[in-house]
C-alpha atoms as a PDB file:
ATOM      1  CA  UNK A   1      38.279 -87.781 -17.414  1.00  0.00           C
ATOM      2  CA  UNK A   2      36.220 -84.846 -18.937  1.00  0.00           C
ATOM      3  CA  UNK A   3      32.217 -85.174 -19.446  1.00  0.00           C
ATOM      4  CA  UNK A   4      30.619 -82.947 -21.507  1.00  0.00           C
ATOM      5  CA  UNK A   5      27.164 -82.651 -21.484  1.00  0.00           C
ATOM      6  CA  UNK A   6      25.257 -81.425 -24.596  1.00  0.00           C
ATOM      7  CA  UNK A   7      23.096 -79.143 -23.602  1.00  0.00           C
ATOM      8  CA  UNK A   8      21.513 -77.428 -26.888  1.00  0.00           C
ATOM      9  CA  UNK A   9      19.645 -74.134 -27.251  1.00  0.00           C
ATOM     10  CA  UNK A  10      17.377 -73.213 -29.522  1.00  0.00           C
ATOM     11  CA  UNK A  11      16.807 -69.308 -29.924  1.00  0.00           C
ATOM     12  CA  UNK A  12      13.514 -67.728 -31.304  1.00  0.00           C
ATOM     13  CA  UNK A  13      13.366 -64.008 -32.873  1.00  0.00           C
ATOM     14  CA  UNK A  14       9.857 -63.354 -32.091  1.00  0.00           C
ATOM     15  CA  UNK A  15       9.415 -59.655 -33.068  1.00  0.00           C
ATOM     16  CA  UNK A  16      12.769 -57.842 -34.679  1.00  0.00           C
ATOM     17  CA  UNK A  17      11.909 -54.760 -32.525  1.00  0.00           C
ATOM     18  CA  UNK A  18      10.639 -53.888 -28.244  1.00  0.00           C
ATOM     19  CA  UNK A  19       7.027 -54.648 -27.819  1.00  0.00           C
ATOM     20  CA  UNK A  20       5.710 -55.150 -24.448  1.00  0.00           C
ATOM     21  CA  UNK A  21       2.466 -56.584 -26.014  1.00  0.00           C
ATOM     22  CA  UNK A  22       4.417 -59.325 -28.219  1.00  0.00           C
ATOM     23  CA  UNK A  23       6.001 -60.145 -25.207  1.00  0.00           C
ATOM     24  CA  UNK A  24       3.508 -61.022 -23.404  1.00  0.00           C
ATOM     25  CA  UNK A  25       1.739 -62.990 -26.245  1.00  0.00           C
ATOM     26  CA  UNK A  26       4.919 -64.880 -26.198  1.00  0.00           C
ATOM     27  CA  UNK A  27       5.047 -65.808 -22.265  1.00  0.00           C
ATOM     28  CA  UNK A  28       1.121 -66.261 -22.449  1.00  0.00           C
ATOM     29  CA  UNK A  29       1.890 -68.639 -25.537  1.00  0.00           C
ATOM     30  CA  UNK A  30       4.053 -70.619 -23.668  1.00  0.00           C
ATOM     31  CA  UNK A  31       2.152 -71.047 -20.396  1.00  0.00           C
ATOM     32  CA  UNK A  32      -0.604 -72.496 -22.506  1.00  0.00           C
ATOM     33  CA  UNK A  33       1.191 -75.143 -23.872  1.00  0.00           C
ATOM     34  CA  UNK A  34       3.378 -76.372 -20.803  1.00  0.00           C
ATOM     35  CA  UNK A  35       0.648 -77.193 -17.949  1.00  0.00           C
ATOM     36  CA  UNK A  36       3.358 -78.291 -15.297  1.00  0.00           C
ATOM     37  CA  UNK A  37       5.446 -74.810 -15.887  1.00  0.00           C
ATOM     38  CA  UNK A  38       7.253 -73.326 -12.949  1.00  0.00           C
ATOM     39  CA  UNK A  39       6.626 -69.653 -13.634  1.00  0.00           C
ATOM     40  CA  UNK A  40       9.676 -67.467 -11.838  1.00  0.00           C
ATOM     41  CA  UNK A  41       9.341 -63.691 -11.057  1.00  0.00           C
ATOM     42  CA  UNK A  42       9.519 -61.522 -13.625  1.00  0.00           C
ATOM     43  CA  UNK A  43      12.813 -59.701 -13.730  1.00  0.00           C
ATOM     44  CA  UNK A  44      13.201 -56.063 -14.866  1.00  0.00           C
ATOM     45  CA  UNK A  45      16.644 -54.688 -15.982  1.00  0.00           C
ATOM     46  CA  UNK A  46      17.853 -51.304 -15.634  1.00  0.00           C
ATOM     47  CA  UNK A  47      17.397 -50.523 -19.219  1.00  0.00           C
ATOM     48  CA  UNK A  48      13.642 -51.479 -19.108  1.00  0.00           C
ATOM     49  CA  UNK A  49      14.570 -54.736 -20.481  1.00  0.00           C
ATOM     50  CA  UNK A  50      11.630 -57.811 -19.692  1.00  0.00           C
ATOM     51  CA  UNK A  51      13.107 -61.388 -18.847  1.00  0.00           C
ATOM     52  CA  UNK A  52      10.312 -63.852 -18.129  1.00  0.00           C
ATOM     53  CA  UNK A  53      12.290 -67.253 -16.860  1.00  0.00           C
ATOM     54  CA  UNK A  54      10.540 -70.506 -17.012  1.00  0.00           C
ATOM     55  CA  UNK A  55      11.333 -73.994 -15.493  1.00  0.00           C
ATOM     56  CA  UNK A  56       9.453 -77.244 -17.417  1.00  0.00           C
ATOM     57  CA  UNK A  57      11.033 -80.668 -16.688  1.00  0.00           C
ATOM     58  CA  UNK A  58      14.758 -79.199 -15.134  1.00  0.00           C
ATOM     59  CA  UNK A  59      15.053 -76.876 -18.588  1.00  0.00           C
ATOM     60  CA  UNK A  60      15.464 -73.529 -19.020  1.00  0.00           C
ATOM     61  CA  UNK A  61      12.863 -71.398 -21.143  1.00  0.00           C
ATOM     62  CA  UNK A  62      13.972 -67.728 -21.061  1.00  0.00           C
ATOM     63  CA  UNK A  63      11.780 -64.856 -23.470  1.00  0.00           C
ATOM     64  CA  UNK A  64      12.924 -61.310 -23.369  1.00  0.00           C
ATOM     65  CA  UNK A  65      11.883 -58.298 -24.482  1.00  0.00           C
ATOM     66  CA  UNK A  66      15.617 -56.886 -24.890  1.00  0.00           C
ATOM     67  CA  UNK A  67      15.809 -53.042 -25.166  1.00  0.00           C
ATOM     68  CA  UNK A  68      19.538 -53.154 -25.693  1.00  0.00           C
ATOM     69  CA  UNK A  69      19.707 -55.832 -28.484  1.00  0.00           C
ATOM     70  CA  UNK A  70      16.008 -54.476 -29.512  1.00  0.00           C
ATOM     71  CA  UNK A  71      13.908 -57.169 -30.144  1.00  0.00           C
ATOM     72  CA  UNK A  72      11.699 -60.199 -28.208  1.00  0.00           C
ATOM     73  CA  UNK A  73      13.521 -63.635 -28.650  1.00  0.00           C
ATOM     74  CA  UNK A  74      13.245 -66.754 -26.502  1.00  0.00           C
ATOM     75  CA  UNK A  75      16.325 -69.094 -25.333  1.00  0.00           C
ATOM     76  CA  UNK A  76      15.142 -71.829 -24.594  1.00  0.00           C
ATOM     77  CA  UNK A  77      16.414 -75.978 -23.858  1.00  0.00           C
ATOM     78  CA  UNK A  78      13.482 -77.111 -25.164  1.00  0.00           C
ATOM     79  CA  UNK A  79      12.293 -77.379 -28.909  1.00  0.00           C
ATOM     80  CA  UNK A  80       9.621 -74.641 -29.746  1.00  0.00           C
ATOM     81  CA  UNK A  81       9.543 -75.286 -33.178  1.00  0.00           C
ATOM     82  CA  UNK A  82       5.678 -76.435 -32.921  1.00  0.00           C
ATOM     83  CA  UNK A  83       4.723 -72.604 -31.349  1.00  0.00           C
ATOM     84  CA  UNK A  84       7.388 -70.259 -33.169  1.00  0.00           C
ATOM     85  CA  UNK A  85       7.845 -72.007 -36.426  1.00  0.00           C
END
């Protein structure tokens, strides 16, 4: 027997190009709205790359400012429609 779980995610183009600063509006956006967060450690790729990971009720929120795509997005499990809409 197979279970398949649906696990949606909704993707966000914040800024269509790198920008530390929109980046952090973006994280500091999110923090405001989610009081119970779980904030992880901010990881830094090779390429300079940002990836801010978030935990709110077992679900992923992931915002990146992406050098090698170039551009801040979010991935997230949750619906953001009300803050990037």
């Amino acid at each position: 027997m197979i279970f398949m779980l649906d696990k949606r995610i909704y993707d966000y183009t914040i800024f269509p190009n790198n920008s530390p600063q929109k980046f952090d509006e973006c994280c500091k956006k999110i923090e405001k709205e989610f009081s119970d967060l779980h904030k992880n450690k901010l990881l830094i790729d090779v390429d300079g790359s940002l990836i801010q990971t978030y935990k709110y009720n077992g679900k992923d929120i992931d915002v990146y400012d992406d050098y090698d795509v170039g551009a801040v997005y979010v991935k997230s499990e949750i619906d953001l429609d009300n803050l990037f809409k």
